[in-house]
PDB file of N, CA and C in Angstrom:
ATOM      1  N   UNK A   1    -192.589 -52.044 231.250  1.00  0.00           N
ATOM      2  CA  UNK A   1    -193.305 -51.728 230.039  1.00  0.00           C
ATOM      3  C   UNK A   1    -192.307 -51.240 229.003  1.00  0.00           C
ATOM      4  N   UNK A   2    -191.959 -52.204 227.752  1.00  0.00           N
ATOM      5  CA  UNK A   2    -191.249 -51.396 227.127  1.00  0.00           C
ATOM      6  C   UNK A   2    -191.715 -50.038 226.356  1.00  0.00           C
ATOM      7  N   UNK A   3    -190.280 -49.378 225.925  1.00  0.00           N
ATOM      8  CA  UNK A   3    -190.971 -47.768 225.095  1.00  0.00           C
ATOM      9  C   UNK A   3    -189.788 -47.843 223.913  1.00  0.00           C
ATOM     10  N   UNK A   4    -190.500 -47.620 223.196  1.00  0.00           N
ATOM     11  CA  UNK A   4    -189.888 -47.321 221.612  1.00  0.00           C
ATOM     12  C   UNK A   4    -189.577 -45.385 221.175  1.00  0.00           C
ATOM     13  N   UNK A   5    -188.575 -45.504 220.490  1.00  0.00           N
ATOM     14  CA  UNK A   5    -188.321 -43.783 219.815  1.00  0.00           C
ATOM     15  C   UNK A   5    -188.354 -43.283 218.665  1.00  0.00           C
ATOM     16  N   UNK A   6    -188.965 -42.371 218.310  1.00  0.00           N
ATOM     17  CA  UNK A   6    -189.102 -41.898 217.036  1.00  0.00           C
ATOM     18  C   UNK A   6    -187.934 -41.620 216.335  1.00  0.00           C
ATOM     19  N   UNK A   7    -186.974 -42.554 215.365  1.00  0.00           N
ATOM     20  CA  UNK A   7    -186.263 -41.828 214.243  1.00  0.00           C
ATOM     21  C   UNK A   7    -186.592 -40.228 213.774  1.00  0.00           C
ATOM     22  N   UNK A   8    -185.513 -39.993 213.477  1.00  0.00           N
ATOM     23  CA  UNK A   8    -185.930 -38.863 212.145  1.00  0.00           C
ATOM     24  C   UNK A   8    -186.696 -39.080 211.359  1.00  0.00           C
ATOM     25  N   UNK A   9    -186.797 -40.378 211.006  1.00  0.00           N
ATOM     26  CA  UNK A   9    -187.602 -40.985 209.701  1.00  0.00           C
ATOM     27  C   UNK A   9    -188.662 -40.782 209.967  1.00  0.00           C
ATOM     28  N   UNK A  10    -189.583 -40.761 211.411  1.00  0.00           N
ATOM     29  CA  UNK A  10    -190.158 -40.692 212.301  1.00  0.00           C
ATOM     30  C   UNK A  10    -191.006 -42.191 212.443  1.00  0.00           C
ATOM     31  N   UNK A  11    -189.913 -43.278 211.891  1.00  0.00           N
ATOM     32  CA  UNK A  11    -189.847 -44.425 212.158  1.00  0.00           C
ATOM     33  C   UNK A  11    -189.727 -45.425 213.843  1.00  0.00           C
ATOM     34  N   UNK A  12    -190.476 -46.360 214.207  1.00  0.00           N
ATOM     35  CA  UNK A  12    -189.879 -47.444 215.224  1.00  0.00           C
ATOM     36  C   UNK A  12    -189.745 -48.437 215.255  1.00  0.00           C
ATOM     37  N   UNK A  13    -189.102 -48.981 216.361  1.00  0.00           N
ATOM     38  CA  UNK A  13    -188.871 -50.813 216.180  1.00  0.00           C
ATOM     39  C   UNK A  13    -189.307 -51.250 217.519  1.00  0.00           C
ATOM     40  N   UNK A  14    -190.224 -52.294 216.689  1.00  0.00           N
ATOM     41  CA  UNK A  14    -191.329 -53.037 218.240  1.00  0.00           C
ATOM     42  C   UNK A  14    -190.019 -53.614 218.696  1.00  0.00           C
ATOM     43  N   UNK A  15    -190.174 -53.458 219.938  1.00  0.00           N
ATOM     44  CA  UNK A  15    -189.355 -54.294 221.086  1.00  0.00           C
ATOM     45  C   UNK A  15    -189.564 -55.769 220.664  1.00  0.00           C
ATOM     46  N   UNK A  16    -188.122 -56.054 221.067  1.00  0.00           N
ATOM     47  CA  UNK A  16    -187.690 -58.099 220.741  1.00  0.00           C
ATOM     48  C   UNK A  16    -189.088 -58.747 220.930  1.00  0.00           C
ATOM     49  N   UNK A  17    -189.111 -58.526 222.049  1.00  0.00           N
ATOM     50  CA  UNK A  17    -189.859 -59.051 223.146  1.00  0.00           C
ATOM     51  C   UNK A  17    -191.936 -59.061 222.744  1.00  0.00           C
ATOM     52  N   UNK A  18    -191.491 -58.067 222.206  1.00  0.00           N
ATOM     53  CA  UNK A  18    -192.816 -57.834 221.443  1.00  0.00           C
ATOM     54  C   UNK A  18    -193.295 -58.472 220.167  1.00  0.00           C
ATOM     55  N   UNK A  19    -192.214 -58.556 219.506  1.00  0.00           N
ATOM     56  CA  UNK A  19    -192.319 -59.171 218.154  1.00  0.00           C
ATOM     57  C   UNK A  19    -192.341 -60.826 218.321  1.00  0.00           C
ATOM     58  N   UNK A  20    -191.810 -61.350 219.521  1.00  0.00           N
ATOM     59  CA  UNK A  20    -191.691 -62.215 219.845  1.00  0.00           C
ATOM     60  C   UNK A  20    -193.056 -63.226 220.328  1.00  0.00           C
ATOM     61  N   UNK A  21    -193.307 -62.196 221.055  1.00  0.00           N
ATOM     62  CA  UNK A  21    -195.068 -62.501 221.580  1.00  0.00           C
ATOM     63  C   UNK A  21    -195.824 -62.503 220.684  1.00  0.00           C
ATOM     64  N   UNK A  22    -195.900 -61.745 219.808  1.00  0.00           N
ATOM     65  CA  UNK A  22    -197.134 -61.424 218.574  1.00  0.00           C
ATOM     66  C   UNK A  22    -196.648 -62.440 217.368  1.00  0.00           C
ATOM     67  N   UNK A  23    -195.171 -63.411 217.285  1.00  0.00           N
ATOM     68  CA  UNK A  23    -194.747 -63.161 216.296  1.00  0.00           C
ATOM     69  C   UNK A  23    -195.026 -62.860 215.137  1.00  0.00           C
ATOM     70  N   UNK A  24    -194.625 -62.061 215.209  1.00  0.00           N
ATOM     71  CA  UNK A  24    -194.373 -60.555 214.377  1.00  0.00           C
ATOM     72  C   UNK A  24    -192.852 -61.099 213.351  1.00  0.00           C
ATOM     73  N   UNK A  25    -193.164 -61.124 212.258  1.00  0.00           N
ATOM     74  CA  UNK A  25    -191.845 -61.136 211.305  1.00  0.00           C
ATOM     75  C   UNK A  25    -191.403 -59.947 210.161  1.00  0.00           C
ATOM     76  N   UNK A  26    -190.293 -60.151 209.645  1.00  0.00           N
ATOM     77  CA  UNK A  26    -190.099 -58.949 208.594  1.00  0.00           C
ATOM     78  C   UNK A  26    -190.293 -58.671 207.800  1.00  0.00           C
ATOM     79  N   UNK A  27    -190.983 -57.433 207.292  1.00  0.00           N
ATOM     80  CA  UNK A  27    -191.978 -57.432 206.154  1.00  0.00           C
ATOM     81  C   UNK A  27    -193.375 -57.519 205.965  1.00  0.00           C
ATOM     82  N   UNK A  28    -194.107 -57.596 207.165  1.00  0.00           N
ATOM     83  CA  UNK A  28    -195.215 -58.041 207.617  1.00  0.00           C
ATOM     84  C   UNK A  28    -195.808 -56.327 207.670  1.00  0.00           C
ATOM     85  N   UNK A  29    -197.267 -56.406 207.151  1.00  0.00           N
ATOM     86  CA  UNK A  29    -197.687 -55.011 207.445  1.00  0.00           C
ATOM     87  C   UNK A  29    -198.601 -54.861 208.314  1.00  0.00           C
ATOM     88  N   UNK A  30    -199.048 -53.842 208.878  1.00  0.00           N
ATOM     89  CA  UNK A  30    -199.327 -53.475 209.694  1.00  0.00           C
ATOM     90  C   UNK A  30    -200.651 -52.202 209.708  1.00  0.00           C
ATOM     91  N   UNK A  31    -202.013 -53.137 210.134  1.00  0.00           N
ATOM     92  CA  UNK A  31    -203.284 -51.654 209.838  1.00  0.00           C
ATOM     93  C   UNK A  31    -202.580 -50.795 211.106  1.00  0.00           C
ATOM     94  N   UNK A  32    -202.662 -49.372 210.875  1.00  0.00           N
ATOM     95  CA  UNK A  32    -202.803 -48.615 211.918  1.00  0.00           C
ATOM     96  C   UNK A  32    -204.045 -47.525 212.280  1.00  0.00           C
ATOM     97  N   UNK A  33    -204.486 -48.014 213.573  1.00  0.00           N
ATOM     98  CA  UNK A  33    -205.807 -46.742 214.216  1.00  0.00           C
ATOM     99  C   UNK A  33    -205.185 -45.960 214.959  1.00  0.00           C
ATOM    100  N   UNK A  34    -206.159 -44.992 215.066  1.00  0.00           N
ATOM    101  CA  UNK A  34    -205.726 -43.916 215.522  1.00  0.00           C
ATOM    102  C   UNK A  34    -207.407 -43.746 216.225  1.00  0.00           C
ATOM    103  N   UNK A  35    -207.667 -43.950 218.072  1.00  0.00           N
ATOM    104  CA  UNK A  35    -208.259 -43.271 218.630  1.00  0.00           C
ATOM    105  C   UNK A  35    -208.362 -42.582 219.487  1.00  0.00           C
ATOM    106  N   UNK A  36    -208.751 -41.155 219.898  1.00  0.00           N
ATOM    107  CA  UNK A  36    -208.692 -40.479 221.337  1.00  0.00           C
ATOM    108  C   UNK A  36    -207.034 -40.407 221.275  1.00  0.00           C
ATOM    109  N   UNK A  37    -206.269 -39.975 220.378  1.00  0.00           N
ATOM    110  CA  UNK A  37    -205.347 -39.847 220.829  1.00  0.00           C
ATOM    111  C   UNK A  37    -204.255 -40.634 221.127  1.00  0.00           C
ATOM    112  N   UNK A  38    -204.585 -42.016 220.669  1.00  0.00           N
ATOM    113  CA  UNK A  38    -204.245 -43.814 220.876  1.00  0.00           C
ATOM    114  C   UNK A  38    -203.668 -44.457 219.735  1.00  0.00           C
ATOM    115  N   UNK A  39    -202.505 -44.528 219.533  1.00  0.00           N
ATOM    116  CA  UNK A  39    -201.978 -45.557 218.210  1.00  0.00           C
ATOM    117  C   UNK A  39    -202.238 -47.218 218.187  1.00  0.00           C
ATOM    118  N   UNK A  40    -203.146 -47.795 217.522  1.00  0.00           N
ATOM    119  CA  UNK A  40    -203.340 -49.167 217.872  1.00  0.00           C
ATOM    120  C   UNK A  40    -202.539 -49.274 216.529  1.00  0.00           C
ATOM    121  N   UNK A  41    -201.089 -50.478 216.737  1.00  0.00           N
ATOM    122  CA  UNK A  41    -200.727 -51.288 214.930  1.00  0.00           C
ATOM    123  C   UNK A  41    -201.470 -52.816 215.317  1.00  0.00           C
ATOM    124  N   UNK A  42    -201.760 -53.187 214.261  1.00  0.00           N
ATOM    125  CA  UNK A  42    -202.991 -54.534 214.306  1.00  0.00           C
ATOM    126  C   UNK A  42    -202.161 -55.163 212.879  1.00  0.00           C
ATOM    127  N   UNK A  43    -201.533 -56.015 213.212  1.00  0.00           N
ATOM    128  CA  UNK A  43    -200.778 -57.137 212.328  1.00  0.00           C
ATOM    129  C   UNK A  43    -201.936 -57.535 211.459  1.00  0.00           C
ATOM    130  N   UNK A  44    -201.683 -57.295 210.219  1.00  0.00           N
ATOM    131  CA  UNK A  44    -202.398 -58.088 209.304  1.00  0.00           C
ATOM    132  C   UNK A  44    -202.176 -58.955 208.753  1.00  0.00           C
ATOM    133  N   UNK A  45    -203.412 -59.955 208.903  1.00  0.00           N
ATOM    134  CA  UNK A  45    -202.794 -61.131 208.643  1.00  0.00           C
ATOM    135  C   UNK A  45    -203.172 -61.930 206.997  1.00  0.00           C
ATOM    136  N   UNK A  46    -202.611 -62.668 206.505  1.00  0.00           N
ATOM    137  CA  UNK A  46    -202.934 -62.993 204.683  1.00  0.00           C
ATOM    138  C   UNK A  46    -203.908 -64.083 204.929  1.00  0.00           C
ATOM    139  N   UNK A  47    -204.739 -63.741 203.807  1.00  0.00           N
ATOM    140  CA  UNK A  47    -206.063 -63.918 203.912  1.00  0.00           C
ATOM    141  C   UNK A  47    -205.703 -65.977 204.107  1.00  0.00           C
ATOM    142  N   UNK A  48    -204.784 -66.514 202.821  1.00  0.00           N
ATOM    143  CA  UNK A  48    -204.207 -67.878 203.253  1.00  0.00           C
ATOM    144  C   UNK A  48    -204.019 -68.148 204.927  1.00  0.00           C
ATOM    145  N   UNK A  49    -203.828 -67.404 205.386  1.00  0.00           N
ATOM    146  CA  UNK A  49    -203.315 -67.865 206.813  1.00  0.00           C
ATOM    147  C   UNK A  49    -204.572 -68.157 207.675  1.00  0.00           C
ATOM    148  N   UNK A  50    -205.601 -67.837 207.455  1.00  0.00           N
ATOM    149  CA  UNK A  50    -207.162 -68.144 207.600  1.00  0.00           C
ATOM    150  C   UNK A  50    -207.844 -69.082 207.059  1.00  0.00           C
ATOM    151  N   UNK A  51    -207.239 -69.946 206.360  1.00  0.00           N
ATOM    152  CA  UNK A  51    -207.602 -71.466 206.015  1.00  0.00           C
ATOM    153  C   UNK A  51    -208.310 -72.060 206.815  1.00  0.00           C
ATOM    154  N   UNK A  52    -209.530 -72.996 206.353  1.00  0.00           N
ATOM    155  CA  UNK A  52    -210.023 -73.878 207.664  1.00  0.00           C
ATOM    156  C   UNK A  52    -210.220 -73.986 209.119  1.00  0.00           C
ATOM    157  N   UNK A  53    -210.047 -72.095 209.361  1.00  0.00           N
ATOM    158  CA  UNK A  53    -210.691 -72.187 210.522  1.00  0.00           C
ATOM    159  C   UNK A  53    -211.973 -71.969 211.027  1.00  0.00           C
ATOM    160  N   UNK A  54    -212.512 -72.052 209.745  1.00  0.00           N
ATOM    161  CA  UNK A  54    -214.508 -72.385 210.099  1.00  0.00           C
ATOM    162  C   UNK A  54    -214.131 -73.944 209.868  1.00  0.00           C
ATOM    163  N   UNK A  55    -213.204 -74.652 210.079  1.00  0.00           N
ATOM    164  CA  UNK A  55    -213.665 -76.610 209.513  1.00  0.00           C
ATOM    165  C   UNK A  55    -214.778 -76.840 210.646  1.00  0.00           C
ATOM    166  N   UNK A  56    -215.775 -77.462 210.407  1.00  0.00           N
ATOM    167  CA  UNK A  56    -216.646 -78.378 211.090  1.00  0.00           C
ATOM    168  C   UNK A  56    -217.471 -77.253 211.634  1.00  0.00           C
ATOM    169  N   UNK A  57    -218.200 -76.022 211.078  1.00  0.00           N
ATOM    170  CA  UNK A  57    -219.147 -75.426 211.438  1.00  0.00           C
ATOM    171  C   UNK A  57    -220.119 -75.584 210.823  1.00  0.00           C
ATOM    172  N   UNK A  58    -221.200 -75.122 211.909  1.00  0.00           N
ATOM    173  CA  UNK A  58    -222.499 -75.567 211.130  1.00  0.00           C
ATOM    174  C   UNK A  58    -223.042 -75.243 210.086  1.00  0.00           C
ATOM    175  N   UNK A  59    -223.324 -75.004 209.453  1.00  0.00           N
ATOM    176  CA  UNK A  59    -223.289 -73.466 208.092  1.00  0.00           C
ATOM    177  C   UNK A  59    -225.404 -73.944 207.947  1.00  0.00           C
ATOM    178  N   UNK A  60    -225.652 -74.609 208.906  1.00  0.00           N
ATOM    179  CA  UNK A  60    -227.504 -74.543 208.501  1.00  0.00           C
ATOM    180  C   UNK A  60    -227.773 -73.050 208.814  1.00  0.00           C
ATOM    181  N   UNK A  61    -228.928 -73.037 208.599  1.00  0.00           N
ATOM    182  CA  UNK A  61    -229.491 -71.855 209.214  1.00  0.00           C
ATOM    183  C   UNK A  61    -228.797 -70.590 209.404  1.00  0.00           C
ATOM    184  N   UNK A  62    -228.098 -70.173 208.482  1.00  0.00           N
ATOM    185  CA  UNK A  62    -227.102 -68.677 208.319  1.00  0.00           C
ATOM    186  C   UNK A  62    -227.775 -67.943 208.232  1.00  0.00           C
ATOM    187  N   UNK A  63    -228.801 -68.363 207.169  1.00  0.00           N
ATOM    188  CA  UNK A  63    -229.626 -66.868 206.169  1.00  0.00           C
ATOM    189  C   UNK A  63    -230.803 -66.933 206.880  1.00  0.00           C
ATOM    190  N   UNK A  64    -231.106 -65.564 207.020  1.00  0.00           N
ATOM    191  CA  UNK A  64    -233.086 -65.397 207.241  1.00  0.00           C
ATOM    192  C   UNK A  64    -233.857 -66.134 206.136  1.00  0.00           C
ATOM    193  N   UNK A  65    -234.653 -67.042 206.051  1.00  0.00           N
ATOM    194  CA  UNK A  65    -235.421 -67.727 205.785  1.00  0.00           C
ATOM    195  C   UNK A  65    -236.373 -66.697 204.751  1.00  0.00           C
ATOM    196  N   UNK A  66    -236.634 -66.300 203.447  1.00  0.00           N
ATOM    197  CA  UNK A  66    -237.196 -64.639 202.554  1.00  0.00           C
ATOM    198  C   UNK A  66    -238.736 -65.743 202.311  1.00  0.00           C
ATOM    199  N   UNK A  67    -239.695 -64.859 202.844  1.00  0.00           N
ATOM    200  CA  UNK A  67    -240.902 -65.518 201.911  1.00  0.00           C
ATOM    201  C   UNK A  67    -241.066 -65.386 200.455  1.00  0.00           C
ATOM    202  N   UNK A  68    -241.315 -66.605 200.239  1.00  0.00           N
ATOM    203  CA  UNK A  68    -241.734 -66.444 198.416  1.00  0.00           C
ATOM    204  C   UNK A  68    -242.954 -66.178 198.189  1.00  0.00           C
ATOM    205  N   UNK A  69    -243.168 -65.726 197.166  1.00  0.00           N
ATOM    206  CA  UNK A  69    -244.178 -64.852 196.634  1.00  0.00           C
ATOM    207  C   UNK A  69    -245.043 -66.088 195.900  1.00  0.00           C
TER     208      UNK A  69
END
């Protein structure tokens, strides 16, 4: 399991190996949670990079159906 260390800065650097798996590049930001005591970083990703991955969904029947008056 790798482990990372707090700078002074109280900065770290994801392991190779990590950045590698996620790729993860430089400059890339990063949401951070905080639960129970738990640091989750969750790569955020640009909204472009989410292109067309609804292509070929159904889009009928999304909305509740509102009676008209």
């Amino acid at each position: 399991m790798p482990t990372v260390t707090i700078s002074g800065k109280y900065q770290v650097v994801i392991p190779k190996e990590i950045r590698k798996l996620l790729g993860l590049r430089k400059g890339q930001r990063m949401i951070v949670l905080v639960k129970d005591g738990v640091i989750n970083l969750i790569p955020k990703k640009e909204l472009s990079s989410m292109k067309g991955i609804f292509k070929g969904m159904d889009t009928r029947n999304l909305r509740e159906e509102t009676e008209r008056l």
